[in-house]
Each structure stands twice: as C-alpha cells, then as structure tokens.
Protein backbone atom coordinates (compact mmCIF):
# COMPACT_ATOMS: atom_id res chain seq x y z
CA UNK A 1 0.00 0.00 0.00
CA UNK A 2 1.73 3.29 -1.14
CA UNK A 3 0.52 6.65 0.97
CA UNK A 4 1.43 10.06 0.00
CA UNK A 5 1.77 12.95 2.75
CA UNK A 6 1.42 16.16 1.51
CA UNK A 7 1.49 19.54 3.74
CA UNK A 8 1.39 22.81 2.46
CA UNK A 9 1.55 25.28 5.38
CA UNK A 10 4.90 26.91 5.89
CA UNK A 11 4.43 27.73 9.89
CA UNK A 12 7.12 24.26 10.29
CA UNK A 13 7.10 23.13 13.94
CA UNK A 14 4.22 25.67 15.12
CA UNK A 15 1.56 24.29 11.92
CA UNK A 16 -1.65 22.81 13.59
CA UNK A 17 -2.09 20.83 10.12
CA UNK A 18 1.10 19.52 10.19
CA UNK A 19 1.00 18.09 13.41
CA UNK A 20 -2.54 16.45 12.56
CA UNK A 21 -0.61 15.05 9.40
CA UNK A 22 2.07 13.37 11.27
CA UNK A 23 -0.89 12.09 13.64
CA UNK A 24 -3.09 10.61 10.79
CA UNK A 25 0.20 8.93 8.73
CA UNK A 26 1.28 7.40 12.42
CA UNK A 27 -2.06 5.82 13.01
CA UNK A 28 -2.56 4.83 9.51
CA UNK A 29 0.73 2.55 9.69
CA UNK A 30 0.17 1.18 12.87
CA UNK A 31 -2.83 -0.31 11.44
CA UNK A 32 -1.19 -0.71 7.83
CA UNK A 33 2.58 -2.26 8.74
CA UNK A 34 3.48 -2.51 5.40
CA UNK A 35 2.31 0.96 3.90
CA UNK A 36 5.32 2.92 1.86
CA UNK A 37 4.85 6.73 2.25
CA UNK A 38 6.02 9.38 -0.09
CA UNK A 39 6.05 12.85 1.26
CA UNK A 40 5.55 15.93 -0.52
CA UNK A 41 6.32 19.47 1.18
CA UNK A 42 4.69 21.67 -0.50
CA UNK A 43 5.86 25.12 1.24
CA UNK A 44 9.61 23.66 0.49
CA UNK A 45 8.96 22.09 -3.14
CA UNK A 46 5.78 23.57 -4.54
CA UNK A 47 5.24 23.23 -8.49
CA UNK A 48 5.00 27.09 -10.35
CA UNK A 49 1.65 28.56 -10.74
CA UNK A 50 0.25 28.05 -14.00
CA UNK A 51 1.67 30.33 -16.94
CA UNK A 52 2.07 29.71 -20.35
CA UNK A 53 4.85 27.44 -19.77
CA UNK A 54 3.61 25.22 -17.29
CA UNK A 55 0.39 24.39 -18.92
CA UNK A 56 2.53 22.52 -21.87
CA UNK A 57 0.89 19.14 -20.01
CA UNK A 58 -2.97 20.27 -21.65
CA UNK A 59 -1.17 20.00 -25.01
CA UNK A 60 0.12 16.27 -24.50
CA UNK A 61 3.27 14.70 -24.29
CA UNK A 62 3.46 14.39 -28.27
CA UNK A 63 2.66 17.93 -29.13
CA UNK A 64 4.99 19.61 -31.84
CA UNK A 65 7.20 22.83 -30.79
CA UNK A 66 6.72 22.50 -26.71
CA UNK A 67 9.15 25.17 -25.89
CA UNK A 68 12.66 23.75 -23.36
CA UNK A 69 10.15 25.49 -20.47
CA UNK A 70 7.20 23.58 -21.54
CA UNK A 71 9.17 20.47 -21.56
CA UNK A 72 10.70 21.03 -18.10
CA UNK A 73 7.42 22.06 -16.44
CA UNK A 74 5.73 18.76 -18.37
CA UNK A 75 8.31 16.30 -16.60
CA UNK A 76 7.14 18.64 -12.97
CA UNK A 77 3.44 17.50 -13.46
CA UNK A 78 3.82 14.24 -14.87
CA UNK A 79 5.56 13.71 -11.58
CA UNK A 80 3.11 15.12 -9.86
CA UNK A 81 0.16 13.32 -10.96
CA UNK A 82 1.52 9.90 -11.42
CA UNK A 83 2.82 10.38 -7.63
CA UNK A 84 -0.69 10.90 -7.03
CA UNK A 85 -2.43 8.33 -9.24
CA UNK A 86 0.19 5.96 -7.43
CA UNK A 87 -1.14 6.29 -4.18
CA UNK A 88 -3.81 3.58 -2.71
CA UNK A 89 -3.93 6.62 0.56
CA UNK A 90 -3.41 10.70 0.27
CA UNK A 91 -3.10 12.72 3.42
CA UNK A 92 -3.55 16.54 2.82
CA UNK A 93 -2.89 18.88 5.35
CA UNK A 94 -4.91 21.97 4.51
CA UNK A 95 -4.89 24.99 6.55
CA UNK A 96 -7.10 28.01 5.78
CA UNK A 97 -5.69 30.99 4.22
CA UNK A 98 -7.49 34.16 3.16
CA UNK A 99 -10.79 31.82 3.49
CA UNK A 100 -9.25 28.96 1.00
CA UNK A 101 -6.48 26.70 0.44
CA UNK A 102 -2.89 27.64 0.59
CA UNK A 103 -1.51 28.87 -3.30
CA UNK A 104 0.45 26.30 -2.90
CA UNK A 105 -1.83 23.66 -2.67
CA UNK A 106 -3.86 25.09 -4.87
CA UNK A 107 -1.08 25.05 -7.16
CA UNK A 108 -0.78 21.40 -6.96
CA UNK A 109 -3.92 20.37 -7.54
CA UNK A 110 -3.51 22.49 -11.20
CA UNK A 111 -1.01 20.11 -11.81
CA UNK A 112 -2.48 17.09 -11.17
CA UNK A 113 -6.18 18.23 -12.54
CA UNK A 114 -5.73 16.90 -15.98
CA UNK A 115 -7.90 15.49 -19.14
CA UNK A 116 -7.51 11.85 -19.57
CA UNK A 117 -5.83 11.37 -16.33
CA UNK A 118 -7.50 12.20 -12.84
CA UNK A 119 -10.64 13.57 -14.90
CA UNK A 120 -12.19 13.59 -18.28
CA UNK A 121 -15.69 14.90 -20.20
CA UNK A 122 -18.04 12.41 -21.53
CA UNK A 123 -21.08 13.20 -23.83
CA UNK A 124 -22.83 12.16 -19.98
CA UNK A 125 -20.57 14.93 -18.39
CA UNK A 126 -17.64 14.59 -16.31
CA UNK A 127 -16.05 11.81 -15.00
CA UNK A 128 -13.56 10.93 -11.96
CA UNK A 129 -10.15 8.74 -12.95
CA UNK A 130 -8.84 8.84 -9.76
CA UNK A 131 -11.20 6.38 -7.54
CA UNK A 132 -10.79 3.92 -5.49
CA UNK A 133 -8.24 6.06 -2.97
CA UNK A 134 -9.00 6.65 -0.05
CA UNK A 135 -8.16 11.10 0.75
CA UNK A 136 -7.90 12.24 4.55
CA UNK A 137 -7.53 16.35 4.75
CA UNK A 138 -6.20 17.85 7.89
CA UNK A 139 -7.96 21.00 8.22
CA UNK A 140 -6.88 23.68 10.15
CA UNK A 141 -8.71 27.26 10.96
CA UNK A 142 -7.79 30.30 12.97
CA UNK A 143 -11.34 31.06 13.54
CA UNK A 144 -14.68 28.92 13.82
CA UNK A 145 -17.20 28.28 10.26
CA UNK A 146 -19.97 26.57 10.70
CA UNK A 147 -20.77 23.81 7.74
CA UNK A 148 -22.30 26.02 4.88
CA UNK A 149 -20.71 29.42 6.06
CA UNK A 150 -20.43 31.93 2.92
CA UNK A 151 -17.14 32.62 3.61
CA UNK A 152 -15.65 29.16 3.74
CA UNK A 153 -13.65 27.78 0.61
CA UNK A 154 -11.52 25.61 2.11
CA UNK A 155 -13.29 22.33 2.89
CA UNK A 156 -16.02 23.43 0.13
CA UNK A 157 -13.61 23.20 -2.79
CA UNK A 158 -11.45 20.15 -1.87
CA UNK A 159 -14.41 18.20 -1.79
CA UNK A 160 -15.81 19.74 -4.72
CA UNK A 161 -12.16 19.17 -6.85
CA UNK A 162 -11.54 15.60 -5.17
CA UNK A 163 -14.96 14.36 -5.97
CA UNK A 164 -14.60 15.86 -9.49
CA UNK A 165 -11.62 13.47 -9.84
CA UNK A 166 -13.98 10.53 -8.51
CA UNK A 167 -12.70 10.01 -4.98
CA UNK A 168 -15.73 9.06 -2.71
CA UNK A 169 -13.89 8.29 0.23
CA UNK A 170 -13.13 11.67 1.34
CA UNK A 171 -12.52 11.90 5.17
CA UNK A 172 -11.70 15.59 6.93
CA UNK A 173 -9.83 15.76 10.24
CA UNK A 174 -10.60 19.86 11.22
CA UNK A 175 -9.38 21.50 14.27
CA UNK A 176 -10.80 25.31 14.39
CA UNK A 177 -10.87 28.26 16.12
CA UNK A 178 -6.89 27.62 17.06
CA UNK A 179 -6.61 31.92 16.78
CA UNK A 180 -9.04 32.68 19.38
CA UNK A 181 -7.13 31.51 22.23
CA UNK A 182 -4.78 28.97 24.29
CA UNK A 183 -7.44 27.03 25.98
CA UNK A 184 -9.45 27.45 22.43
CA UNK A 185 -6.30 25.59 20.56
CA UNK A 186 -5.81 23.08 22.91
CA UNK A 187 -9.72 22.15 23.00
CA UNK A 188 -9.24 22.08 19.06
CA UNK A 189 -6.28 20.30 18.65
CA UNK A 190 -7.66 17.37 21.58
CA UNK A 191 -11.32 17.58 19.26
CA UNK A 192 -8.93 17.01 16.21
CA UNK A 193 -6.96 13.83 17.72
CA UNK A 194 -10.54 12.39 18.58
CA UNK A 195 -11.72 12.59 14.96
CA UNK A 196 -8.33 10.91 13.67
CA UNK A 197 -9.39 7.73 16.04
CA UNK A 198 -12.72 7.70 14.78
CA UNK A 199 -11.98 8.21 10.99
CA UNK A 200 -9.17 6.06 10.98
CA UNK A 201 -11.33 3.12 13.13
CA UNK A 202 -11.99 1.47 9.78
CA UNK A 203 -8.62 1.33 8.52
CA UNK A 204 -7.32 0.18 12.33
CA UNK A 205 -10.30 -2.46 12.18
CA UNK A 206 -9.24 -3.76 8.63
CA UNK A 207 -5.78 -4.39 9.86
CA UNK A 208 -6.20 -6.26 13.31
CA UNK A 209 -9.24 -8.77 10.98
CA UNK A 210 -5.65 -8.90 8.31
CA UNK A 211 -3.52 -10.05 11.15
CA UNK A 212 -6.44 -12.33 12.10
CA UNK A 213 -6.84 -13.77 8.80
C-alpha cells in the first residue's frame, strides 16, 4: 500500500495541520505495517503557478514545438500526478488561508487536474479517474465556520475538486478556532486527535481482521 503525505503550510514546527498530518500517517501505519509513504512538502517544493509554460501538459506529451520550459514544467506534473495516481492513501494537510487553500496547494492540484488522467468529459458529463483512494484532509482554521458558512472555501472546494476526480472516500480531520485563544487551541487540537481515532477506526479495524486472517 503506497501513501502520499502532503502539507502545504509553511508555519514548520508551530503548523496545527502539520502536526494532525504526522498524527493521521502514524495511526494509519500502525494499522497498515506494510504501507510505503512518499512525502511531498509543499511550502519547500511547490510546483510554479500556471503560466504559459507550465500548462505545456494540456497539449500532450506528443505535441509539436513544446518550448525547453514547456518540456521542463511537463516532466514537474507528470511527476506530480503519477505520484498521485500511485497512491492507494493521500493525506492533505490543509490549513485556511485568506478563506481557501494555501496557493500552494492550490497550485498542486492544477497540476495534477488533468484530461484523460485524474478527470475527463463524456457526452454524460464529467467523469472521476482517480477512484478507489482513499483522501484524509487535515484541516486547520484560525477562527470557527460553521458547515455552509459563505465565507468558507476551504473544505467546500477540496471536496468539490476531489470528488470531481472521482474520490468518494473523502474523510476531513478539522481542528478550528486555534486563533481565538490557548485554551481554544488546545480544546481544538484534543477535538482534532478524537476525529483521527474515529476516521481512521476502519482502517485500524481492517488491519487487526488482516492479522487475524
């Protein structure tokens, strides 16, 4: 089983979503022994925002006169999608910023959005390439946004761009209001390590009936 940790916040040491990362990908191998994880730092090693270069991967690998640039930034999201197609597991941390996702996040998913491999238009609409994986976002919030808040495009859109690419097991791990005060952080952050045993029961369940078996 291959996982793939990805973070995105570049607060190091003192990131609430980074510490519910390193939480989620400890449980998940101590029920999985034998996963393989891949980690991706996004705040250290994030792809380019898209320009005219880096959006050489919409013309195919066989198009004629891709540019040295185009070429370069084609081998960046072939990476970066076949990392993610690899995975059977994807652990996101996801902190809020400005109301949404980190640009660097943001800037990843760009990459790997792509015709014919995580997603693709039928004459029935859209449809996902990327099932069968199994996403768990850490979400972390200075302040407190109650499920349908206008002003929340964090959660809204990765479940919106994860279920475009046809992931239905979607799980969020959210720790809120960490801003608004010590006691307010540590209530979060103890709410946060609850979910992680309860989302990850299934996977901890699955392993102990695999040891049984």
């Amino acid at each position: 089983m291959k996982l793939l940790h990805i973070d995105s916040s570049p607060l190091g040491a003192q990131s609430a979503s980074r510490e519910l990362t390193r939480r989620i990908v400890a449980e998940w191998q101590a029920a999985h022994g034998a996963t393989v994880v891949q980690y991706l730092d996004l705040a250290v090693d994030a792809p380019s925002h898209l320009d005219q270069d880096s959006l050489g991967f919409r013309l195919g690998p066989d198009a004629a006169d891709l540019t040295d640039a185009q070429r370069r930034e084609n081998i960046v999201s072939e990476r970066l999608v076949r990392q993610f197609l690899e995975a059977d597991v994807v652990v996101v941390g996801a902190p809020m910023y400005n109301f949404s996702v980190p640009s660097q996040l943001k800037a990843w998913i760009d990459r790997i959005a792509q015709a014919g491999r995580t997603f693709r238009y039928t004459d029935k609409g859209p449809e996902g390439l990327a099932g069968g994986k199994t996403v768990i976002v850490a979400s972390s919030r200075g302040g407190a946004y109650p499920d349908g808040s206008a002003m929340e495009h964090q959660e809204s859109y990765l479940k919106a761009v994860f279920g475009f690419f046809g992931i239905t097991d979607l799980r969020f791990v959210r720790a809120e209001g960490l801003a608004m005060g010590d006691a307010a952080r540590a209530a979060a952050m103890e709410q946060a390590a609850f979910a992680i045993q309860a989302q990850l029961a299934p996977a901890a369940n699955e392993g102990q009936a695999a040891l049984r078996a």
